[in-house]
PDB file of N, CA and C in Angstrom:
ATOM      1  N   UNK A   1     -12.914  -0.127  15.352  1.00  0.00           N
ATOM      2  CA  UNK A   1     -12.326  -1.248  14.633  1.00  0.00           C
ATOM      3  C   UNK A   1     -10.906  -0.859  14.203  1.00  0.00           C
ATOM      4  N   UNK A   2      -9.798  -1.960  14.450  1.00  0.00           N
ATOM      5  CA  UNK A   2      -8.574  -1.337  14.103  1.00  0.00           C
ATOM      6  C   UNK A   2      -8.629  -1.562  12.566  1.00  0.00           C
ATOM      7  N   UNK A   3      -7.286   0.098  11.967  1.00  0.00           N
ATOM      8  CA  UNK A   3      -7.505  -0.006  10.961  1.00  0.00           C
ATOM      9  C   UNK A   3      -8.648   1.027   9.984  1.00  0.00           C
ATOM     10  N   UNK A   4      -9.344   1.219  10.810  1.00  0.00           N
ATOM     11  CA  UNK A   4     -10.379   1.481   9.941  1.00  0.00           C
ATOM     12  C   UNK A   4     -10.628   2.954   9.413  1.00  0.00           C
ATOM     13  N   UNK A   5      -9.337   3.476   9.962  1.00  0.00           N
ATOM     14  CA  UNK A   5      -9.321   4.863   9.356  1.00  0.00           C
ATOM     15  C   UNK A   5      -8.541   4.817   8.364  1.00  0.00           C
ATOM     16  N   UNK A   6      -8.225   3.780   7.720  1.00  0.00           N
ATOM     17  CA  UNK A   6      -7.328   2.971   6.190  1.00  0.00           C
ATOM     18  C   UNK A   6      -8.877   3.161   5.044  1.00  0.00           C
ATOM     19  N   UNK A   7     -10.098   3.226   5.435  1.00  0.00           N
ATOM     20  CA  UNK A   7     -11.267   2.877   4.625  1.00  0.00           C
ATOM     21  C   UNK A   7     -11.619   4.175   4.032  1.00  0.00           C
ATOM     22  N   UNK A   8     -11.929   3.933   3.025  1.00  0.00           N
ATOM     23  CA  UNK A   8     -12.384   5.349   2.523  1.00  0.00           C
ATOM     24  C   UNK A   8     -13.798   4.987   2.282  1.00  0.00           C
ATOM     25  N   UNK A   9     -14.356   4.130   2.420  1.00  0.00           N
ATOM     26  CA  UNK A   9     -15.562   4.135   1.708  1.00  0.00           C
ATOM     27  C   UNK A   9     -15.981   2.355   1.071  1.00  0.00           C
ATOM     28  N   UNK A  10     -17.237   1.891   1.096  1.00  0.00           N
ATOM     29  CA  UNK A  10     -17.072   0.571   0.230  1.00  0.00           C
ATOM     30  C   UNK A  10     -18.555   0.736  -0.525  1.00  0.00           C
ATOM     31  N   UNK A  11     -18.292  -0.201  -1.643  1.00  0.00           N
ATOM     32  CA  UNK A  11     -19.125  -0.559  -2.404  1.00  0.00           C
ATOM     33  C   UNK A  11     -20.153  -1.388  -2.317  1.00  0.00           C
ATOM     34  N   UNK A  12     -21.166  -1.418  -2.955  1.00  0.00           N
ATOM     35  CA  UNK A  12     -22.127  -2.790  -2.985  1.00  0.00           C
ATOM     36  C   UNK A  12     -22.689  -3.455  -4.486  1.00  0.00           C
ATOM     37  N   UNK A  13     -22.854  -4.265  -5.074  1.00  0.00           N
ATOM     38  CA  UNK A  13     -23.368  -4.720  -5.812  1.00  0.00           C
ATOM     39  C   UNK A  13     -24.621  -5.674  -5.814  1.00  0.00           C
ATOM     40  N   UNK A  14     -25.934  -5.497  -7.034  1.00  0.00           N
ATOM     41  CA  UNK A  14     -27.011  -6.861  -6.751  1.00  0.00           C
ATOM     42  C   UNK A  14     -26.646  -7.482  -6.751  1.00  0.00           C
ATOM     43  N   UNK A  15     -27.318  -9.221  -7.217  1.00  0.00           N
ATOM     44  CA  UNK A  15     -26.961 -10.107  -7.979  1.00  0.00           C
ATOM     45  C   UNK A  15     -27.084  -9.962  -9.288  1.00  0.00           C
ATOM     46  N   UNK A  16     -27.835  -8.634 -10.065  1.00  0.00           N
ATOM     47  CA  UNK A  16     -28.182  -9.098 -11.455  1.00  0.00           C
ATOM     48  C   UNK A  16     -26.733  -8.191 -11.611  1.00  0.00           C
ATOM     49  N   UNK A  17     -26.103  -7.122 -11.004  1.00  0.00           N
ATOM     50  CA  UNK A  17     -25.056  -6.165 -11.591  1.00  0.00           C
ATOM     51  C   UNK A  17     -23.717  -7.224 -11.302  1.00  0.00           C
ATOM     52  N   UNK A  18     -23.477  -8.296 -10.767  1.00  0.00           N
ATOM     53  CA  UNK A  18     -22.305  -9.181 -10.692  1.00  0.00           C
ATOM     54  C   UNK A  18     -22.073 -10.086 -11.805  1.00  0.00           C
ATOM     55  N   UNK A  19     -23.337 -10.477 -12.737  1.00  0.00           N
ATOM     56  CA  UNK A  19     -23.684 -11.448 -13.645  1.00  0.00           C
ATOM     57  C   UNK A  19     -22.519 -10.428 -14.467  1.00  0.00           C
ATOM     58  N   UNK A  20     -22.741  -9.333 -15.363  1.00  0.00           N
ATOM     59  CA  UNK A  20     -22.269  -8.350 -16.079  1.00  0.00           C
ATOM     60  C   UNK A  20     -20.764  -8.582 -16.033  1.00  0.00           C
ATOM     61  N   UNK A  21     -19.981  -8.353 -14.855  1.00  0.00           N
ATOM     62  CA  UNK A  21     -18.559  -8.722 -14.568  1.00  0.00           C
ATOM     63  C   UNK A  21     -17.896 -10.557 -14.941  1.00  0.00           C
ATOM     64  N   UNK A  22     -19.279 -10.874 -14.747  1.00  0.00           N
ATOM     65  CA  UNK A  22     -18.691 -12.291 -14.875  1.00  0.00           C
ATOM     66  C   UNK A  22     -18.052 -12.764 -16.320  1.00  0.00           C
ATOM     67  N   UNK A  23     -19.714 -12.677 -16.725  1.00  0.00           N
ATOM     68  CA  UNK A  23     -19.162 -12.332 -18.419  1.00  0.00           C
ATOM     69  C   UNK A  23     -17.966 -11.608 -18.828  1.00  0.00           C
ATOM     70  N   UNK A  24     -17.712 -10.210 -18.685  1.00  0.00           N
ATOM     71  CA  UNK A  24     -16.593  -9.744 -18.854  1.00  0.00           C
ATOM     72  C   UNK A  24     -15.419 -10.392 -18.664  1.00  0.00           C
ATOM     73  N   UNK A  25     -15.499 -11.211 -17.427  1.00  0.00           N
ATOM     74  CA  UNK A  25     -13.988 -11.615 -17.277  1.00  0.00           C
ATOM     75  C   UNK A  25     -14.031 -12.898 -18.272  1.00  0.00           C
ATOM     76  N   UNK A  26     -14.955 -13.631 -18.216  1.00  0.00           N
ATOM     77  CA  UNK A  26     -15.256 -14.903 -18.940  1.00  0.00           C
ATOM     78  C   UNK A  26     -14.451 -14.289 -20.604  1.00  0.00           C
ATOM     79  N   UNK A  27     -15.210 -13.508 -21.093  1.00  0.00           N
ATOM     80  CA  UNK A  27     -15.186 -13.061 -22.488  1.00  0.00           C
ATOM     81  C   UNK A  27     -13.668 -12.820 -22.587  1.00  0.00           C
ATOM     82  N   UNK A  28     -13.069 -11.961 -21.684  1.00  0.00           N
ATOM     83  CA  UNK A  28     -12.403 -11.009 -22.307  1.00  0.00           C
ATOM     84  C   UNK A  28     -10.674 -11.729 -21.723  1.00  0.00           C
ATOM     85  N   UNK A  29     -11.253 -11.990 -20.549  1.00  0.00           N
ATOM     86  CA  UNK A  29      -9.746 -12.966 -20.042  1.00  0.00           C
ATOM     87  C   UNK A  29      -9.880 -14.136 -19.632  1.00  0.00           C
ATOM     88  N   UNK A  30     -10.867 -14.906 -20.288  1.00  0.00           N
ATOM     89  CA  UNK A  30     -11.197 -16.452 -20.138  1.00  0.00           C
ATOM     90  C   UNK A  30     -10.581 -16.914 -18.544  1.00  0.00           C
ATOM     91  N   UNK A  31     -11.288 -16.334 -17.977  1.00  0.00           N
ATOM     92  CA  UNK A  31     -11.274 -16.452 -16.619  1.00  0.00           C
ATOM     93  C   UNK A  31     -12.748 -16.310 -15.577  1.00  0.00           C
ATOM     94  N   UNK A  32     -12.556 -17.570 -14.490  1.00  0.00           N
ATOM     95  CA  UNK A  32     -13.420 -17.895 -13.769  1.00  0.00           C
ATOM     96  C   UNK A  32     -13.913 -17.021 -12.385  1.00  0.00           C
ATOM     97  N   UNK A  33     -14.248 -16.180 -12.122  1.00  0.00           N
ATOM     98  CA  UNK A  33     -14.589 -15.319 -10.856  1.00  0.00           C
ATOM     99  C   UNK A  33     -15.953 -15.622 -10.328  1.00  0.00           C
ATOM    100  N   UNK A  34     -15.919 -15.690  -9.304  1.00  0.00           N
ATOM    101  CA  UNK A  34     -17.149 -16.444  -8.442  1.00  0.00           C
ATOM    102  C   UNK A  34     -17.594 -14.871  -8.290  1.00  0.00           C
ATOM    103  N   UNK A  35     -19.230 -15.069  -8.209  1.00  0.00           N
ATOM    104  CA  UNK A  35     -19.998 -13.348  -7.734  1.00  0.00           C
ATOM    105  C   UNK A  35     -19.629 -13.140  -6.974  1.00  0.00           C
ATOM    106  N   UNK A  36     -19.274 -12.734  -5.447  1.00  0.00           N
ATOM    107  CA  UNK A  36     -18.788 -12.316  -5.096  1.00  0.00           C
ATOM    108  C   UNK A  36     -17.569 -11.365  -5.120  1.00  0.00           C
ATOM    109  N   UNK A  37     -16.683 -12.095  -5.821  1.00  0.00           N
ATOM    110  CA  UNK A  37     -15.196 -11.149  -6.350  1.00  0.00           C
ATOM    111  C   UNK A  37     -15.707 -10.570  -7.587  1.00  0.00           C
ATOM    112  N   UNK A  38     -16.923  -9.898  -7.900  1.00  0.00           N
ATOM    113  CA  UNK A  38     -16.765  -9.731  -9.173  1.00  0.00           C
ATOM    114  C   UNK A  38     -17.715  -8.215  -9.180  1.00  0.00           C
ATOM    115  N   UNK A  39     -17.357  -7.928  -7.632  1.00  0.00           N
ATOM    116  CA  UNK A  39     -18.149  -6.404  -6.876  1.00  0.00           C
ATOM    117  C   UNK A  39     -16.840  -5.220  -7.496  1.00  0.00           C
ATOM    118  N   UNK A  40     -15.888  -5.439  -7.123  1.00  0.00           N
ATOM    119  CA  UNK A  40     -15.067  -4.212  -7.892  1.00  0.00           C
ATOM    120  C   UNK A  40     -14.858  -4.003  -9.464  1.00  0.00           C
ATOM    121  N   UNK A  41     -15.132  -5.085 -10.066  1.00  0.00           N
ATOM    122  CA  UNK A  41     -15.308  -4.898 -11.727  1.00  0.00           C
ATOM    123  C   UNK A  41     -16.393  -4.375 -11.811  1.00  0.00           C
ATOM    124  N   UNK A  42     -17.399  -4.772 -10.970  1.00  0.00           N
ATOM    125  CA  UNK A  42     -18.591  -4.086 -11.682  1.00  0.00           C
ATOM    126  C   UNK A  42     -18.569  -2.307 -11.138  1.00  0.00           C
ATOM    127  N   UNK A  43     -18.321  -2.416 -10.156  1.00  0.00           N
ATOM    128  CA  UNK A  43     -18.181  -0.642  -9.775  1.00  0.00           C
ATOM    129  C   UNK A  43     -17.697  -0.168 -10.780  1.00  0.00           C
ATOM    130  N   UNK A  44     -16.594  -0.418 -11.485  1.00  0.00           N
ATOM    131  CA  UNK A  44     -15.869   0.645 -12.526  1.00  0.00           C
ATOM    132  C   UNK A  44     -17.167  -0.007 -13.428  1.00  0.00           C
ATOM    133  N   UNK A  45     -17.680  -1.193 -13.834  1.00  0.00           N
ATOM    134  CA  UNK A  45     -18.323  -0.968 -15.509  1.00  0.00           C
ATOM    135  C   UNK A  45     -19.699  -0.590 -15.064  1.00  0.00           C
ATOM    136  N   UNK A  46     -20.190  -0.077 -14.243  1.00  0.00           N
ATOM    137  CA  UNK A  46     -21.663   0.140 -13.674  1.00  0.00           C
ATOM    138  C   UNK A  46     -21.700   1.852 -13.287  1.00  0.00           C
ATOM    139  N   UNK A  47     -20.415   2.486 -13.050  1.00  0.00           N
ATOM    140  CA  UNK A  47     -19.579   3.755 -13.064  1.00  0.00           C
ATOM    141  C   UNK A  47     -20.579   4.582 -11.537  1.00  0.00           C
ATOM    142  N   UNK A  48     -20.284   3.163 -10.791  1.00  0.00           N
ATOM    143  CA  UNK A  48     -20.160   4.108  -9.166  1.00  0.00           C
ATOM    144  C   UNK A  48     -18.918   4.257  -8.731  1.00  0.00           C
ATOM    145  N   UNK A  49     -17.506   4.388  -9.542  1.00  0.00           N
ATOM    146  CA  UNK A  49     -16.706   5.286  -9.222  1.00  0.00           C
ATOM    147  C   UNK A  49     -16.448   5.420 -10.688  1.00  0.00           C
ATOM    148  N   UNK A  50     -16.165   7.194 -10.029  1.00  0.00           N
ATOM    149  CA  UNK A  50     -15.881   7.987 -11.383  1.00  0.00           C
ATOM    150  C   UNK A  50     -13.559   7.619 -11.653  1.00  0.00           C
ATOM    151  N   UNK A  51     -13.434   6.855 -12.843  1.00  0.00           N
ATOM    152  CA  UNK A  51     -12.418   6.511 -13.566  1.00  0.00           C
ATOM    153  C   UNK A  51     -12.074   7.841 -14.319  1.00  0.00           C
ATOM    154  N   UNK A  52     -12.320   8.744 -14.627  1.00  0.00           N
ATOM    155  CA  UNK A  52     -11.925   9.144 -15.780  1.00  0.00           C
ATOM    156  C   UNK A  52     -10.740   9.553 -15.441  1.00  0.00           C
ATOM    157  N   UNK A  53      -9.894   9.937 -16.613  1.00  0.00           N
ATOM    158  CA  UNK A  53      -8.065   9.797 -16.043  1.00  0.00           C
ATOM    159  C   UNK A  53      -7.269   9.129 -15.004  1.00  0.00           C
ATOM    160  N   UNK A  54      -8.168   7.960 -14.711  1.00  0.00           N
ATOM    161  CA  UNK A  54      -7.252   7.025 -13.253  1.00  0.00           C
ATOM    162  C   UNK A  54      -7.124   5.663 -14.375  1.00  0.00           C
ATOM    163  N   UNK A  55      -6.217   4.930 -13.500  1.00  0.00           N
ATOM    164  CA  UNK A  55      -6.110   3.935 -13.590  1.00  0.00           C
ATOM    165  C   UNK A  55      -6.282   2.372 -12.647  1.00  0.00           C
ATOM    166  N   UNK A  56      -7.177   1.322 -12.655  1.00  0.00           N
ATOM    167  CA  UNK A  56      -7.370   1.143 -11.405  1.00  0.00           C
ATOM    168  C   UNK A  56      -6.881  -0.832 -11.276  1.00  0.00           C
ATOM    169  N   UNK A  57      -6.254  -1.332  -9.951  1.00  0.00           N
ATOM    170  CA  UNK A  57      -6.165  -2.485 -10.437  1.00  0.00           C
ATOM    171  C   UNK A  57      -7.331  -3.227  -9.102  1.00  0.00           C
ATOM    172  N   UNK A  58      -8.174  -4.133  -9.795  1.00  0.00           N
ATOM    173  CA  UNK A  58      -8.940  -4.900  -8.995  1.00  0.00           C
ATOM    174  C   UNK A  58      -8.714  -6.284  -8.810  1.00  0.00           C
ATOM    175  N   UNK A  59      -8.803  -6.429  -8.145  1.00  0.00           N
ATOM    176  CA  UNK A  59      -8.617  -7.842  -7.280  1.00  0.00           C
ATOM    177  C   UNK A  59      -9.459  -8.595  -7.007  1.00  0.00           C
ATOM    178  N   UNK A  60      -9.626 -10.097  -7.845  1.00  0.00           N
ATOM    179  CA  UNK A  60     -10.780 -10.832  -8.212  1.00  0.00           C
ATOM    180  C   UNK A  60     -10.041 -12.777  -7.825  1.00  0.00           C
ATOM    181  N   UNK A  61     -11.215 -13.310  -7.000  1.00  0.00           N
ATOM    182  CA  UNK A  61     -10.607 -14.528  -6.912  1.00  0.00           C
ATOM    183  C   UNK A  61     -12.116 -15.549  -7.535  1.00  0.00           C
ATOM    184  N   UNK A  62     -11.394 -16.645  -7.603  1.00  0.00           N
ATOM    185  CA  UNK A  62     -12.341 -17.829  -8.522  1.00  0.00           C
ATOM    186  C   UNK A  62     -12.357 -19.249  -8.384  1.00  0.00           C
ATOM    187  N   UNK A  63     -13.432 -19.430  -8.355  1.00  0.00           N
ATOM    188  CA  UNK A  63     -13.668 -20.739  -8.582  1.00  0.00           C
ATOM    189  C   UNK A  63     -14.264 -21.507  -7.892  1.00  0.00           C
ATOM    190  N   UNK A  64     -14.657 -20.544  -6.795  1.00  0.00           N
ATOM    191  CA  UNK A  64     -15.923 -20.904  -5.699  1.00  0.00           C
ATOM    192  C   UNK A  64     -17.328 -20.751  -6.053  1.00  0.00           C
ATOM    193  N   UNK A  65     -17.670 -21.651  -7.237  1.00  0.00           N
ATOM    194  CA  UNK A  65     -19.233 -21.167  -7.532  1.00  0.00           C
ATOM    195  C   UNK A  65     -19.313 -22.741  -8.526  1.00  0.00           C
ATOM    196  N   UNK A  66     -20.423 -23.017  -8.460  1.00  0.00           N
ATOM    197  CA  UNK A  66     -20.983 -24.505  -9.215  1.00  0.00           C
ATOM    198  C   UNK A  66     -20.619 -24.135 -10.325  1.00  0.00           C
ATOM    199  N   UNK A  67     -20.465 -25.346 -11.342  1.00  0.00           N
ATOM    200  CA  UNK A  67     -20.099 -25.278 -13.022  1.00  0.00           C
ATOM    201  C   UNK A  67     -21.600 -24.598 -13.178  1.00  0.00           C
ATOM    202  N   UNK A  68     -22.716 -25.352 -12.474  1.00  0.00           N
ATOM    203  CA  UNK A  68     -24.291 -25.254 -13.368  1.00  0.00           C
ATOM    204  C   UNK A  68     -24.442 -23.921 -12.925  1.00  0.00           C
ATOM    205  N   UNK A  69     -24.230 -23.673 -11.637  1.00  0.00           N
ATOM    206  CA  UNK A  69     -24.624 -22.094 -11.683  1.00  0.00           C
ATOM    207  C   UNK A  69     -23.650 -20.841 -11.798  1.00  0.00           C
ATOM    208  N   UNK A  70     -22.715 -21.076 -12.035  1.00  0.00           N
ATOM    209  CA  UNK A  70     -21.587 -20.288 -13.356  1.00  0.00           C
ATOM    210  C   UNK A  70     -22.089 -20.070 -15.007  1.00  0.00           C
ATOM    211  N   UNK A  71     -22.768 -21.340 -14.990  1.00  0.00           N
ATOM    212  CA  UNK A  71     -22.973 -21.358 -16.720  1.00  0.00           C
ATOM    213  C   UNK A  71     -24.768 -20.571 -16.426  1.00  0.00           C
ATOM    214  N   UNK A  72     -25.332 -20.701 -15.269  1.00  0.00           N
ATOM    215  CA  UNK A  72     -26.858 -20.340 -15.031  1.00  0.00           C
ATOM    216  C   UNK A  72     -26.387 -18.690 -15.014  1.00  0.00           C
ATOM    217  N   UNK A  73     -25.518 -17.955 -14.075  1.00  0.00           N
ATOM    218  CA  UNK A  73     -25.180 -16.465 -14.334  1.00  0.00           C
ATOM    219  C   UNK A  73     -24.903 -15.999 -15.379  1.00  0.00           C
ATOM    220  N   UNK A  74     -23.943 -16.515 -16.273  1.00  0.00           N
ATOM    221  CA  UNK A  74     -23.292 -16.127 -17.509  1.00  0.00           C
ATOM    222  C   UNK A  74     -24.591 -16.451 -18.213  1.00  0.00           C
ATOM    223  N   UNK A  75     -25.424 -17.078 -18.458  1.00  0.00           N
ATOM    224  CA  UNK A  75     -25.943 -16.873 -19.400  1.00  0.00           C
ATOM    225  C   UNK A  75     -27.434 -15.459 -18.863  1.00  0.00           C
ATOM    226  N   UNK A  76     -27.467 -15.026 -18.019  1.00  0.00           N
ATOM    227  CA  UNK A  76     -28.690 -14.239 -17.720  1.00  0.00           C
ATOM    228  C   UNK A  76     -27.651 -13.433 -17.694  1.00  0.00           C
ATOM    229  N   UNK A  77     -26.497 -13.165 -18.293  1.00  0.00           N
ATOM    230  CA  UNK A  77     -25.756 -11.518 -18.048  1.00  0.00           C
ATOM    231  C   UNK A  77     -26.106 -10.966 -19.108  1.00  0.00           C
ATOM    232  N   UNK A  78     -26.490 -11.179 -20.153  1.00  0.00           N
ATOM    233  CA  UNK A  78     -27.188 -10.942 -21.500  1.00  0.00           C
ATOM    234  C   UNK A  78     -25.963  -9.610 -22.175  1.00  0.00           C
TER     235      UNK A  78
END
């Protein structure tokens, strides 16, 4: 595959470890992220990559997910 010696490695997330990020972004930067984009927030807050002394920027897009089942995730992120 071209390219693909650019990869170091990828992540995976459930569905119950994406709920967690959602909230976060909801809470903290009143912002909308569909599960899907919401696999690299949870790696750093779920700590399958080790952060300590880094700094990291993730890249999250939104708004591809129902109002009812946006408000159905956020609320089972407990």
């Amino acid at each position: 595959m071209p390219g693909q010696w650019l990869l170091a490695g990828g992540l995976v997330a459930s569905d119950g470890q994406v709920r967690k990020p959602m909230r976060f972004a909801f809470d903290r930067f009143k912002t909308v992220i569909e599960p899907g984009a919401t696999v690299g927030i949870a790696a750093v807050l779920n700590r399958q990559v080790d952060m300590t002394g880094r700094t990291a920027a993730v890249f999250t897009t939104g708004g591809n997910v129902a109002p009812d089942r946006y408000c159905e995730l956020l609320n089972g992120a407990g």
